[in-house]
PDB file of N, CA and C in Angstrom:
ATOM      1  N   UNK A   1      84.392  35.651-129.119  1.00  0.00           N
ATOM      2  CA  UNK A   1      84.637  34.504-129.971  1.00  0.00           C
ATOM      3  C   UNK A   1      85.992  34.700-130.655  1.00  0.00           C
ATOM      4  N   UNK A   2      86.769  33.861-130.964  1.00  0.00           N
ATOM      5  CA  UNK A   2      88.025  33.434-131.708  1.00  0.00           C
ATOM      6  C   UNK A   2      87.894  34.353-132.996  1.00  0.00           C
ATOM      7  N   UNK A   3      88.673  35.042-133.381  1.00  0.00           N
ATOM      8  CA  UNK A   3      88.959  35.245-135.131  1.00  0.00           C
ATOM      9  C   UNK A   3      88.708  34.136-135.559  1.00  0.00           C
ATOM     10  N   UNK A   4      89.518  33.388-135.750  1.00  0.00           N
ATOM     11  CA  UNK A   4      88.911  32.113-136.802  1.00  0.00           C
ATOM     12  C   UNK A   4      88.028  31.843-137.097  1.00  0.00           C
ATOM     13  N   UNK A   5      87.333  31.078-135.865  1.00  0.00           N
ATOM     14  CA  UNK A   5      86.032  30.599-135.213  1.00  0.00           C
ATOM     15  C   UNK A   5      85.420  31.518-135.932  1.00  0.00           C
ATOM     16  N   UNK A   6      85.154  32.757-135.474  1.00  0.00           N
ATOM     17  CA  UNK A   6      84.099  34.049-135.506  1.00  0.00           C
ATOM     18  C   UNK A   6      84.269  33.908-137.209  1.00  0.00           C
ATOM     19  N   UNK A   7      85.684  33.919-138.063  1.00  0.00           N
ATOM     20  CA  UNK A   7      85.433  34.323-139.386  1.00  0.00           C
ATOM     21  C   UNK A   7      84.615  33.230-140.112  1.00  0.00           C
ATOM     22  N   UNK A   8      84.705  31.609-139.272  1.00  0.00           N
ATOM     23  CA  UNK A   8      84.352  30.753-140.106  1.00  0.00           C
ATOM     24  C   UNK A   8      82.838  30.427-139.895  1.00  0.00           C
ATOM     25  N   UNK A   9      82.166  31.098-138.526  1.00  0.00           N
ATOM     26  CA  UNK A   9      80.920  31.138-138.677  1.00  0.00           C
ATOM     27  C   UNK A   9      80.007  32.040-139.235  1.00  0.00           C
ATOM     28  N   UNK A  10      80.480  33.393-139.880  1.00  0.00           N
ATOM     29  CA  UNK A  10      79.637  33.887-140.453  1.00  0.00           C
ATOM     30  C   UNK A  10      80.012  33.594-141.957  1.00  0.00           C
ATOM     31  N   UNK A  11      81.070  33.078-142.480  1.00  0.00           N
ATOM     32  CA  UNK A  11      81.543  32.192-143.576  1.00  0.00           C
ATOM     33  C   UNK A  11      80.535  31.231-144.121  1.00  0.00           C
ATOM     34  N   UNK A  12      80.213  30.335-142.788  1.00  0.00           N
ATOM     35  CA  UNK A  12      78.711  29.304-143.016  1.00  0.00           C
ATOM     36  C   UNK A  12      77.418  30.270-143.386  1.00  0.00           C
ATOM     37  N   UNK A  13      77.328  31.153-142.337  1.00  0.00           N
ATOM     38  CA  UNK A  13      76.079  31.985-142.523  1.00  0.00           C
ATOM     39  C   UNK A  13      75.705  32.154-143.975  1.00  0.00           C
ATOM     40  N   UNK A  14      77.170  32.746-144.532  1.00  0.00           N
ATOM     41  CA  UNK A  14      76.789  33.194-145.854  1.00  0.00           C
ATOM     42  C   UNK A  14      76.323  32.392-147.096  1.00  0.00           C
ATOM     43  N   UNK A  15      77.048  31.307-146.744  1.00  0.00           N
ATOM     44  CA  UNK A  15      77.037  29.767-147.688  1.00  0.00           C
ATOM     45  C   UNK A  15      75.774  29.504-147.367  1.00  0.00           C
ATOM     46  N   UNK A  16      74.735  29.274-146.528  1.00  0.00           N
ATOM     47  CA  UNK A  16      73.772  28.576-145.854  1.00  0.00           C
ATOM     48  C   UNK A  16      73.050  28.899-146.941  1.00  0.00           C
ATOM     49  N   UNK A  17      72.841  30.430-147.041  1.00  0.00           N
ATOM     50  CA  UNK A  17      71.899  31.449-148.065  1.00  0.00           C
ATOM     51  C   UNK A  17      72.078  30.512-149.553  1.00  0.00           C
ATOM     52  N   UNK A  18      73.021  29.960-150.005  1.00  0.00           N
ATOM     53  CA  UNK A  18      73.034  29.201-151.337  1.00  0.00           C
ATOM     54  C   UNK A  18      72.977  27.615-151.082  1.00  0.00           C
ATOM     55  N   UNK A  19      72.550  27.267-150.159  1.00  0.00           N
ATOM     56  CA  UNK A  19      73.004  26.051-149.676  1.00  0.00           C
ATOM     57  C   UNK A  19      71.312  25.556-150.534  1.00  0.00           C
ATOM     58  N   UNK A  20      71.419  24.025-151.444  1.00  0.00           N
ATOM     59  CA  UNK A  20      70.111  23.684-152.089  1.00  0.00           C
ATOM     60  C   UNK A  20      69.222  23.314-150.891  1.00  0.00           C
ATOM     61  N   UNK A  21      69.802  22.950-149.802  1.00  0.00           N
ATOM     62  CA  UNK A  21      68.477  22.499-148.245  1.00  0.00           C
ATOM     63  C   UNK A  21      67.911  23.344-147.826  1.00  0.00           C
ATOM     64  N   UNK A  22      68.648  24.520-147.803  1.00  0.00           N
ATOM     65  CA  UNK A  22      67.908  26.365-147.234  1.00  0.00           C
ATOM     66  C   UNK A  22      66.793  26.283-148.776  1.00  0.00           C
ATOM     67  N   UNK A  23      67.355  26.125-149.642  1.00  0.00           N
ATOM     68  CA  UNK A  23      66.468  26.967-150.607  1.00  0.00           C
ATOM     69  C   UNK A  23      65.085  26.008-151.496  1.00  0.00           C
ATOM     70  N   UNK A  24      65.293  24.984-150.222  1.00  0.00           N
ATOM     71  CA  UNK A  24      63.849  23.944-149.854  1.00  0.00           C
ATOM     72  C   UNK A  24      63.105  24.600-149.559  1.00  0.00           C
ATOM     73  N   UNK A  25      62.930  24.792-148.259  1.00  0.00           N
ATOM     74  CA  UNK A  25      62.428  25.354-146.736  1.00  0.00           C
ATOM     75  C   UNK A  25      62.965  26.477-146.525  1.00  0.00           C
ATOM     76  N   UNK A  26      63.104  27.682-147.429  1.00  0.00           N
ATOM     77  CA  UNK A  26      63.548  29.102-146.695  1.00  0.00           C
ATOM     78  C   UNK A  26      63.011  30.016-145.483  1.00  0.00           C
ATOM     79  N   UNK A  27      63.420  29.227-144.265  1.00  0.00           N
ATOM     80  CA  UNK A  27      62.845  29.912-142.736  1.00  0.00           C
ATOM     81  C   UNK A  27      64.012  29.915-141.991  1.00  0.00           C
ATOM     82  N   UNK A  28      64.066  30.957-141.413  1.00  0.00           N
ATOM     83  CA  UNK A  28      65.249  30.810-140.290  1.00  0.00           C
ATOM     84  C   UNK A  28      65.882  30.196-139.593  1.00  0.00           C
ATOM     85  N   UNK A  29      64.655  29.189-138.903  1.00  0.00           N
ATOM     86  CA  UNK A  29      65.051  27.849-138.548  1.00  0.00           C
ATOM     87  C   UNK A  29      65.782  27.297-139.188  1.00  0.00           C
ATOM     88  N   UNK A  30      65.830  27.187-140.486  1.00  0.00           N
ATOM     89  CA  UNK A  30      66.243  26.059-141.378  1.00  0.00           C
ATOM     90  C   UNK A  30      67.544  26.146-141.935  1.00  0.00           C
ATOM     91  N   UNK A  31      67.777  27.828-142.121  1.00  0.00           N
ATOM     92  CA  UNK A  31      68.975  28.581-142.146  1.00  0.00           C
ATOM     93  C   UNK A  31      69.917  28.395-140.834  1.00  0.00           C
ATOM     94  N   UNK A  32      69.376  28.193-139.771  1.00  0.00           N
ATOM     95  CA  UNK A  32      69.995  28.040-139.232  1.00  0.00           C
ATOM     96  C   UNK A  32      70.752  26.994-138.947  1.00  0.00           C
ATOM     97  N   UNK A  33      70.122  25.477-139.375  1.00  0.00           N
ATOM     98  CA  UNK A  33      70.136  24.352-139.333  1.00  0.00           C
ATOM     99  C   UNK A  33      71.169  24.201-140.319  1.00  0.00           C
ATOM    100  N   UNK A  34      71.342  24.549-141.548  1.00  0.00           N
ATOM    101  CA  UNK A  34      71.812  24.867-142.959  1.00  0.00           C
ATOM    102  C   UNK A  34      73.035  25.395-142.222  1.00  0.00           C
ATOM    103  N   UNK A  35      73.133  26.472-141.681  1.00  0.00           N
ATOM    104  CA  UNK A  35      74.581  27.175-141.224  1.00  0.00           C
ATOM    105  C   UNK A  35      75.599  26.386-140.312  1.00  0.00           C
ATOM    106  N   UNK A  36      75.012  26.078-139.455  1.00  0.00           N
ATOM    107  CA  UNK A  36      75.173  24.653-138.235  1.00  0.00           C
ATOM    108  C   UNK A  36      75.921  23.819-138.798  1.00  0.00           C
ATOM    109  N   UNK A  37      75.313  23.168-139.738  1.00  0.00           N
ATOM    110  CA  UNK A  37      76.392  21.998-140.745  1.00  0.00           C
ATOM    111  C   UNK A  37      77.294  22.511-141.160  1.00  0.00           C
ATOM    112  N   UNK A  38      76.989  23.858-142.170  1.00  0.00           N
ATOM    113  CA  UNK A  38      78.122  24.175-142.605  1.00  0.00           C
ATOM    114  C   UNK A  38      79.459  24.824-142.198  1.00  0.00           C
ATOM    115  N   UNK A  39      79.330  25.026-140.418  1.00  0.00           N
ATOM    116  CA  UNK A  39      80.012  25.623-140.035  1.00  0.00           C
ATOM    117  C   UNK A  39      81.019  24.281-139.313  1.00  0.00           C
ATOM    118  N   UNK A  40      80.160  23.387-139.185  1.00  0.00           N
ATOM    119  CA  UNK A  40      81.015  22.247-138.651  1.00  0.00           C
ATOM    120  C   UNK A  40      81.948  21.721-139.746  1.00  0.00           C
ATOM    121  N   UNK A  41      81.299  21.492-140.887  1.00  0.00           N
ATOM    122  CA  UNK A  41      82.430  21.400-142.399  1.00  0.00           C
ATOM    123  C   UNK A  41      83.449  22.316-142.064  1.00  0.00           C
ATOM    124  N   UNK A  42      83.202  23.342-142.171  1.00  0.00           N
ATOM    125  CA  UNK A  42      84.278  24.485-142.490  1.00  0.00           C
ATOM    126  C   UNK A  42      84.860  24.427-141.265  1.00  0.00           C
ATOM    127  N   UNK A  43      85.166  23.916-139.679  1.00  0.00           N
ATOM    128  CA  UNK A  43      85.641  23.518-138.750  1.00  0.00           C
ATOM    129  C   UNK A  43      87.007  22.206-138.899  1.00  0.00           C
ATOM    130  N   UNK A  44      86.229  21.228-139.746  1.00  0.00           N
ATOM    131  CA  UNK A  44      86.933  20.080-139.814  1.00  0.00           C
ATOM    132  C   UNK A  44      87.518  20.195-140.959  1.00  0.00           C
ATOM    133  N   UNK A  45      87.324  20.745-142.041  1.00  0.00           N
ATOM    134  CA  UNK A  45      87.805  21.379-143.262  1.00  0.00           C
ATOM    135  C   UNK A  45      89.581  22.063-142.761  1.00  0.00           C
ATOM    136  N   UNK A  46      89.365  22.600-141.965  1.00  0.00           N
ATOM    137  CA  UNK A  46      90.558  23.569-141.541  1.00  0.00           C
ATOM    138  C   UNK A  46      91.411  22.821-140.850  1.00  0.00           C
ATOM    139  N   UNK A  47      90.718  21.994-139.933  1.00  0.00           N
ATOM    140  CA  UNK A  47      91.255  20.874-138.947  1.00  0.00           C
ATOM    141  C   UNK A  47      92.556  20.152-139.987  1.00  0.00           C
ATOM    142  N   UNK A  48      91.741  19.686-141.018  1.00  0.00           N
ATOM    143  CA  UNK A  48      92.235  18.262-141.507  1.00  0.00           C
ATOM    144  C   UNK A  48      93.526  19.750-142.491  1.00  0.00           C
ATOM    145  N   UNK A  49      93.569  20.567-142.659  1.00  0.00           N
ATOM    146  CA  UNK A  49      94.554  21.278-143.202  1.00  0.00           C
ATOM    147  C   UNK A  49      95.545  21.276-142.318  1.00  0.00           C
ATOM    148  N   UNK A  50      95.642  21.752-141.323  1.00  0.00           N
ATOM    149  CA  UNK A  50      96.175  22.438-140.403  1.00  0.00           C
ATOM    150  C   UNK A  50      97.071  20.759-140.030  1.00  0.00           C
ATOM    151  N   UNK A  51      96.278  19.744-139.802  1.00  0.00           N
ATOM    152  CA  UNK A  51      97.071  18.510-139.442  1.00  0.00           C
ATOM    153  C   UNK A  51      98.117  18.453-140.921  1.00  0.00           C
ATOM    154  N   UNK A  52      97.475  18.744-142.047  1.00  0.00           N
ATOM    155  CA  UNK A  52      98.420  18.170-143.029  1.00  0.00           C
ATOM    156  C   UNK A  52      99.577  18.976-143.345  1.00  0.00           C
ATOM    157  N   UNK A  53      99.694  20.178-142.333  1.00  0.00           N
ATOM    158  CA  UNK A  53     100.672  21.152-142.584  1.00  0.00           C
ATOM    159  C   UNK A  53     102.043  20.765-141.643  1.00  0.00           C
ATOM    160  N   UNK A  54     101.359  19.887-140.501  1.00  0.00           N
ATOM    161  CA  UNK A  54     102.262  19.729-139.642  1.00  0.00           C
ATOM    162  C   UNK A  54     102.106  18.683-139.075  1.00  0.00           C
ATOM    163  N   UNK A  55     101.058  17.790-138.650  1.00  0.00           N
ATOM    164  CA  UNK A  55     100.954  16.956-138.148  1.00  0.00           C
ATOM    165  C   UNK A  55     101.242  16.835-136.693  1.00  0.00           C
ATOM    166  N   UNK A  56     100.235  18.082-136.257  1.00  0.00           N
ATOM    167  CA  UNK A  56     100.863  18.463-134.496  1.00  0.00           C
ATOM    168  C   UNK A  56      99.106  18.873-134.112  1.00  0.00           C
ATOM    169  N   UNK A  57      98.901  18.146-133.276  1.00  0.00           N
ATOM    170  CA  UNK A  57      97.509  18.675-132.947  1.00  0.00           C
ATOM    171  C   UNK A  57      97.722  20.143-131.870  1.00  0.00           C
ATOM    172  N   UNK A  58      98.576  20.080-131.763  1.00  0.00           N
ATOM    173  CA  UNK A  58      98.460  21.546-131.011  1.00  0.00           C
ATOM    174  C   UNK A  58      98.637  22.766-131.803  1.00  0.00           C
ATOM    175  N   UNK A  59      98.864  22.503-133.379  1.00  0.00           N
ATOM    176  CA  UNK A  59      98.461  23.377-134.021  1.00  0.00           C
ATOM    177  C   UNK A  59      97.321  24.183-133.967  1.00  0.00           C
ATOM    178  N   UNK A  60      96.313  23.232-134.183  1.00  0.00           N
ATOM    179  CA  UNK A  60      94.699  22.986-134.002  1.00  0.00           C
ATOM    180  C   UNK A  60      94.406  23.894-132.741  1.00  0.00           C
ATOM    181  N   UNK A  61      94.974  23.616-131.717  1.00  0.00           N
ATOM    182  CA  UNK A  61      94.798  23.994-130.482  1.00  0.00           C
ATOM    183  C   UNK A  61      94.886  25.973-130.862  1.00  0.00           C
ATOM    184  N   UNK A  62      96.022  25.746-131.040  1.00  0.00           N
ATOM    185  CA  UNK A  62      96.403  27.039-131.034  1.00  0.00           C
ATOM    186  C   UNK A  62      95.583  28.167-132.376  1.00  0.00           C
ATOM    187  N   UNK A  63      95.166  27.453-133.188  1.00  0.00           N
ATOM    188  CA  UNK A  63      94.544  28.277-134.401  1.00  0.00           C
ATOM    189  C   UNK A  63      93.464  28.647-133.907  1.00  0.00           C
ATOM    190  N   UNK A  64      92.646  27.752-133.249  1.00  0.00           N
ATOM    191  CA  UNK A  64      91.452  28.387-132.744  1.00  0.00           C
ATOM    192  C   UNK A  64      91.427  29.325-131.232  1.00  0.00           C
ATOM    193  N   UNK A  65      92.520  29.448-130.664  1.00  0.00           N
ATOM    194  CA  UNK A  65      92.795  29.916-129.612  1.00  0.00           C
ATOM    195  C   UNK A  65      92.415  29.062-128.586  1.00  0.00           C
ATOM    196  N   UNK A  66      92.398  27.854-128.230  1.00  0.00           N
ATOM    197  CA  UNK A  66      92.030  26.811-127.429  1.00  0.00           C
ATOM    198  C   UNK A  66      93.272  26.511-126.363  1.00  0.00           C
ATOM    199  N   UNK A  67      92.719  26.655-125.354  1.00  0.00           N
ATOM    200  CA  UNK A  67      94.316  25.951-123.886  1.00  0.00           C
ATOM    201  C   UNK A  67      93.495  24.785-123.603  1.00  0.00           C
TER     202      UNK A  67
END
């Protein structure tokens, strides 16, 4: 997996654990469900930075290591 990628999914992992929907329903499943979202935030979160730094989608490309 990507550095990025890799840092920003266990990033979610960790958030999930405080997330108020995990701490509904605290089951793995649900954590997992909980992490899932938050890893897609923290995906498009970076996205929408990365455009406002430059306004080059191959930035994007290249941060996550993507050809």
């Amino acid at each position: 997996m990507n550095e990025q990628i890799s840092r920003l999914y266990h990033l979610a992992w960790s958030y999930a654990e405080s997330d108020p929907e995990y701490q509904e329903k605290p089951t793995y499943e649900r954590r997992c469900v909980v992490q899932s979202r938050i890893f897609a935030e923290l995906i498009i979160q970076q996205c929408a930075e990365i455009c406002l730094e430059a306004n080059d989608h191959q930035n994007i490309l290249r941060y996550f290591g993507i050809k």
